[in-house]
Protein backbone atom coordinates (compact mmCIF):
# COMPACT_ATOMS: atom_id res chain seq x y z
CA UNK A 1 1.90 44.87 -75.30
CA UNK A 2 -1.33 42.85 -75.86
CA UNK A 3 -1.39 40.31 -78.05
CA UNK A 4 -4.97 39.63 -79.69
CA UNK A 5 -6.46 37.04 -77.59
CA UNK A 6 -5.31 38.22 -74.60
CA UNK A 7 -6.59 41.51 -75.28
CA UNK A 8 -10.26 40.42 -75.97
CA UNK A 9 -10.07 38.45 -72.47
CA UNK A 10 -8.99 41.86 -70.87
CA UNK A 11 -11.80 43.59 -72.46
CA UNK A 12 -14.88 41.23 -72.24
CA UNK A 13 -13.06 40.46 -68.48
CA UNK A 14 -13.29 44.38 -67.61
CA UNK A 15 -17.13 44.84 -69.07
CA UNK A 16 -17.87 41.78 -67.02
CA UNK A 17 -16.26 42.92 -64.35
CA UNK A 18 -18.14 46.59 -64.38
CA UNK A 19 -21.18 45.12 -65.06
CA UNK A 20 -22.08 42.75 -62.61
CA UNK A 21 -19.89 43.68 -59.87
CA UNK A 22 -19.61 47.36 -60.36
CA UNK A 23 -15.82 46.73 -60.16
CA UNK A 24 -13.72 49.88 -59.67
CA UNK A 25 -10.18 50.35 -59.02
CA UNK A 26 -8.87 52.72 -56.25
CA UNK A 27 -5.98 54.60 -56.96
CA UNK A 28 -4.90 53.65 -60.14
CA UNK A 29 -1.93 56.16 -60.71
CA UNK A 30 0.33 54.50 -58.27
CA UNK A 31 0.22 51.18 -60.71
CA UNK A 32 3.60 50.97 -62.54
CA UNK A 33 3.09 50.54 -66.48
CA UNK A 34 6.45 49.95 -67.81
CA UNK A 35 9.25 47.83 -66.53
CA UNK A 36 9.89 44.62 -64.18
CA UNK A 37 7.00 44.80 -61.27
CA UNK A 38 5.61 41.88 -59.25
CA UNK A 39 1.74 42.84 -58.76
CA UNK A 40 0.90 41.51 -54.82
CA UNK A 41 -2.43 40.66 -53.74
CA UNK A 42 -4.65 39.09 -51.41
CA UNK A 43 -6.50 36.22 -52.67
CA UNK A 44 -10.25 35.78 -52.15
CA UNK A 45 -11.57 34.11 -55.26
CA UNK A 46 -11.12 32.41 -58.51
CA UNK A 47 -12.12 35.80 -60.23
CA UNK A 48 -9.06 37.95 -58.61
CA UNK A 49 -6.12 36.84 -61.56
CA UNK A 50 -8.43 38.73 -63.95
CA UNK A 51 -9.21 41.63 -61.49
CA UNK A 52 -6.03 42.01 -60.66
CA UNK A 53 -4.69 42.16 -64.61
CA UNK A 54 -7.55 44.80 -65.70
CA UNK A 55 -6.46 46.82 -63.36
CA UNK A 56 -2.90 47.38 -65.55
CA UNK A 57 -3.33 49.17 -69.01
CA UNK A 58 -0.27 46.37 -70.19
CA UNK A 59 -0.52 43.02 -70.15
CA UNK A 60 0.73 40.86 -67.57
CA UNK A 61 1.68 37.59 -66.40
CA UNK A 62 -0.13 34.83 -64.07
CA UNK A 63 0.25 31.90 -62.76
CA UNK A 64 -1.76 29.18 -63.37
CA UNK A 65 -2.42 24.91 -62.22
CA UNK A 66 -1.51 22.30 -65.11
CA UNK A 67 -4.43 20.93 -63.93
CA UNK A 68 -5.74 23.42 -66.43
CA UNK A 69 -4.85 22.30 -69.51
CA UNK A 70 -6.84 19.54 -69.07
CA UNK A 71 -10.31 21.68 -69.84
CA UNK A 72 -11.95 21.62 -73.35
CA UNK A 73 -11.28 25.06 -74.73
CA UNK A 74 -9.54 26.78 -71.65
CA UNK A 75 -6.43 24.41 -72.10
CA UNK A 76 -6.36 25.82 -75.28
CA UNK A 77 -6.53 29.28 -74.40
CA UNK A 78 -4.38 29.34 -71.10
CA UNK A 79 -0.78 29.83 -73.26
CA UNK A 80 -2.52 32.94 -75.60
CA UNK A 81 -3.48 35.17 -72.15
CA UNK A 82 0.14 35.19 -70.36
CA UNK A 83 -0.29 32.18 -68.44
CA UNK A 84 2.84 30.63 -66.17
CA UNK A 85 1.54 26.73 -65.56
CA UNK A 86 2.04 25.26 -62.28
CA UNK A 87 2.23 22.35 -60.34
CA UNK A 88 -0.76 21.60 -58.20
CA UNK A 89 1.11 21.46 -54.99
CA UNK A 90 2.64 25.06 -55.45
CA UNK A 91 6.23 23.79 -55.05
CA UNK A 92 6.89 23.42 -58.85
CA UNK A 93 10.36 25.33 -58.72
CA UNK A 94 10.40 25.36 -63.05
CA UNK A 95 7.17 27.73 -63.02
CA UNK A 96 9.41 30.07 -60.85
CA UNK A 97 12.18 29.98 -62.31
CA UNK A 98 9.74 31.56 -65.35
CA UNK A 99 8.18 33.74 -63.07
CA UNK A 100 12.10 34.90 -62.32
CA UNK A 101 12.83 35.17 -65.94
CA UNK A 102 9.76 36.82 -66.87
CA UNK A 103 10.18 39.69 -64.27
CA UNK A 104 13.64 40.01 -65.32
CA UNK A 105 12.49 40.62 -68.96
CA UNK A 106 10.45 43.30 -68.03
CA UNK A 107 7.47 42.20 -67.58
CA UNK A 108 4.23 42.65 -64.49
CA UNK A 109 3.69 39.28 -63.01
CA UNK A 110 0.49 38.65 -60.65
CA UNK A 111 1.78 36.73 -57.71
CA UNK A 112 -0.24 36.12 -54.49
CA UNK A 113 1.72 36.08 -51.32
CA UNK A 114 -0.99 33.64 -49.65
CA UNK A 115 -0.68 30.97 -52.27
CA UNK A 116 -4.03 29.87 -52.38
CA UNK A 117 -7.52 30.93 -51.84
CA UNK A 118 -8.92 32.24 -48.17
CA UNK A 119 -11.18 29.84 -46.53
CA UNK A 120 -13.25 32.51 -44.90
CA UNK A 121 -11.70 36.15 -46.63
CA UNK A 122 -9.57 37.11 -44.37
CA UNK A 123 -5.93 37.74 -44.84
CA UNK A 124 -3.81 34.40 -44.61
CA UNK A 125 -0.26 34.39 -43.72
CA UNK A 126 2.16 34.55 -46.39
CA UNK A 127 4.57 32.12 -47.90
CA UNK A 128 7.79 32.18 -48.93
CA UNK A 129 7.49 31.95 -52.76
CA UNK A 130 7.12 35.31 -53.41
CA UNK A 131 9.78 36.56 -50.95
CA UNK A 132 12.49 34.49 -53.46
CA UNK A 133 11.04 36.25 -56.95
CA UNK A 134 11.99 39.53 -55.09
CA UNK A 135 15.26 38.97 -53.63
CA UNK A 136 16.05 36.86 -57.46
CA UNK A 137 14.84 39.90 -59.69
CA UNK A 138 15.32 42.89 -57.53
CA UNK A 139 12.10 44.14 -58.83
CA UNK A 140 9.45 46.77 -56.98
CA UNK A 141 6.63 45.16 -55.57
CA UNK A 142 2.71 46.81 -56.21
CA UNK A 143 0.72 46.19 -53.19
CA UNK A 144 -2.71 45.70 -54.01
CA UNK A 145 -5.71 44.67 -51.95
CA UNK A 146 -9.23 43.24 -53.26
CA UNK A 147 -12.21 43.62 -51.48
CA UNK A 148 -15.46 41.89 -52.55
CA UNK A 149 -14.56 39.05 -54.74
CA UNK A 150 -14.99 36.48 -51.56
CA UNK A 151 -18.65 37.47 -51.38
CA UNK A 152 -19.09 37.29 -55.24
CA UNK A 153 -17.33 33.67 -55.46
CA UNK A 154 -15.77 32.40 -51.98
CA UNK A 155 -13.45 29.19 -51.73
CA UNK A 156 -16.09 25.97 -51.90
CA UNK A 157 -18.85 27.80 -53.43
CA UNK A 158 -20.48 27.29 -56.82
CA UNK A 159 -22.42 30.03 -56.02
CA UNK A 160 -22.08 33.68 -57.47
CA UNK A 161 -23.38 36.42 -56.45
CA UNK A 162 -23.16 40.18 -57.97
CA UNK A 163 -21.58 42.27 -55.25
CA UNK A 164 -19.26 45.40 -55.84
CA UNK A 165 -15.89 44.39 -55.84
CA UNK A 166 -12.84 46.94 -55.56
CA UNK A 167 -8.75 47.34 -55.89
CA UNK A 168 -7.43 49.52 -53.89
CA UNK A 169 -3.62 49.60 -55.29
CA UNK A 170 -0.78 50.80 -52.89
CA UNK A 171 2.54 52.71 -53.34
CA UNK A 172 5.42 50.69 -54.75
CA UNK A 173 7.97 49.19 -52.55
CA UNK A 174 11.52 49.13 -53.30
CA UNK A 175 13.57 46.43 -51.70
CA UNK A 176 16.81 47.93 -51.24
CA UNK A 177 20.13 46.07 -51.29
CA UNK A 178 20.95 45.76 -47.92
CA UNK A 179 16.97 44.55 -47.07
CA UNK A 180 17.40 41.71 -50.03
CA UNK A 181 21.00 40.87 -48.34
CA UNK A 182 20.96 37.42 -46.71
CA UNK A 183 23.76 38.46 -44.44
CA UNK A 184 21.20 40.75 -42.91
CA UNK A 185 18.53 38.25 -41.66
CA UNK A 186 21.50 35.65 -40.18
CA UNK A 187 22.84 34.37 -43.20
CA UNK A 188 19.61 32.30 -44.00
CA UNK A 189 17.84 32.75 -47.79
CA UNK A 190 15.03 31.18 -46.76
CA UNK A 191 14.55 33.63 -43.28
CA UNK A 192 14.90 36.36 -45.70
CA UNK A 193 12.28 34.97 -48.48
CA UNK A 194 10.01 34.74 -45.77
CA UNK A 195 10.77 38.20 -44.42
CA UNK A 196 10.20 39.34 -47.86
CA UNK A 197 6.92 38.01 -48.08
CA UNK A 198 6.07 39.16 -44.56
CA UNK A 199 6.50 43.29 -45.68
CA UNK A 200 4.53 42.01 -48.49
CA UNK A 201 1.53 40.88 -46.47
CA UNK A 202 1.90 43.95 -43.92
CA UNK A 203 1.40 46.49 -46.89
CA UNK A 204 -1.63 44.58 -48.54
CA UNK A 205 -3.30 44.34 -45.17
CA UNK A 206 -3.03 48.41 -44.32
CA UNK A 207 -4.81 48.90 -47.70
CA UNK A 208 -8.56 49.89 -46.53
CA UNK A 209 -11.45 50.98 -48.90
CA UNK A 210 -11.99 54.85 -48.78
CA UNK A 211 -15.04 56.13 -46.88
C-alpha cells in the first residue's frame, strides 16, 4: 500500500528518474511484491533510496539520518514516505530494531550492505548491519545492483549530470536455517552477521548490465 504522499514522491521520483537519466530497471519479475523482503544494494549516490523504491510496484521502507529532520520542508516530509531515522554514526541499534520489526510485519525495507556512499563507485566491503536484520527476521534477501547513479551524483560532488542509470535486480536468496545458525560459523553472532552480509555483497557484485 501507498499512502498519498508517498505515492506522489514515487511518481514525480520515477518521471524524474526516466527523464533525465533514462532510468530503466533490468529484470523486474524477479522483485518480490508481497511479503517480508530486505531490498540489497550497492550504494553510489544520494539518488539510489529512490531508485531503488521505484523499482517495487509497493511501497517500501528506508532508512534515513536524523540529521534530516532538521531541513525546512524535507523534515516534514521524511515520516509521510516510509522513512526509518537514523543516527549519524550508523550504530543507532533503535532504528534497527524498526528495521527488524518492520520486515517482520511484512513489509520491503531498502538496506545497503556498504553503509554509506562509495568514494570512487566501486563496490565497498560490507558491514555487518544487514547480516543481523537477516538472521533476526528470517526474511529473503533481493539482490540488486545500480549502475550509473555515481556518474549522475558521486560522493563530494554538487554536481549532476544526466547519465542513464540502471537496476539490474537479482534472484532472491533464501537463508536457510542451518546458514542463519550461529552454531555453524563457531558459535559467534557477530561472525555470522558478517557472513551474512558477505553472500550479500558477492550476489550484488555478479550482477552485470546486459550487452
Amino acid at each position: 500500500m501507498m499512502g498519498f504522499t508517498y505515492y506522489f514522491w514515487y511518481t514525480l521520483s520515477k518521471i524524474t528518474a526516466r527523464l533525465f537519466f533514462s532510468f530503466r530497471v533490468v529484470y523486474p519479475e524477479r522483485l518480490i511484491e508481497e511479503g517480508s523482503l530486505i531490498l540489497a544494494s550497492n550504494h553510489q549516490s544520494y539518488f539510489d533510496p529512490p531508485l531503488i523504491g521505484i523499482c517495487s510496484r509497493r511501497g517500501v521502507y528506508y532508512l534515513a539520518r536524523k540529521t534530516l529532520l532538521q531541513i525546512p520542508l524535507l523534515g516534514k516530509l521524511l515520516p509521510h514516505i516510509n522513512v526509518i531515522l537514523v543516527d549519524r554514526d550508523g550504530n543507532d541499534m533503535s532504528a534497527l530494531k524498526s528495521v527488524i520489526r518492520t520486515v517482520r510485519a511484512g513489509n520491503g525495507v531498502v538496506l545497503f550492505p556498504e553503509g554509506t556512499r562509495s568514494p570512487n563507485g566501486q563496490l565497498q566491503a560490507g558491514k555487518a548491519g544487514i547480516g543481523l536484520v537477516i538472521a533476526k527476521t528470517r526474511a529473503p534477501v533481493q539482490p540488486m545492483r545500480i549502475f550509473g547513479s555515481f556518474e549522475a551524483f558521486p560522493k563530494g560532488s554538487g554536481k549532476i549530470t544526466a547519465v542513464p542509470v540502471t537496476v539490474v535486480v537479482g534472484e532472491p536468496i533464501r537463508f536457510t536455517p542451518e546458514e542463519l545458525d550461529p552454531k555453524n560459523h563457531g558459535g559467534n553472532e557477530r561472525v555470522l552477521y558478517q557472513w551474512l552480509s558477505d553472500r550479500v555483497m558477492e550476489a550484488i557484485a555478479k550482477l552485470e548490465l546486459p550487452r
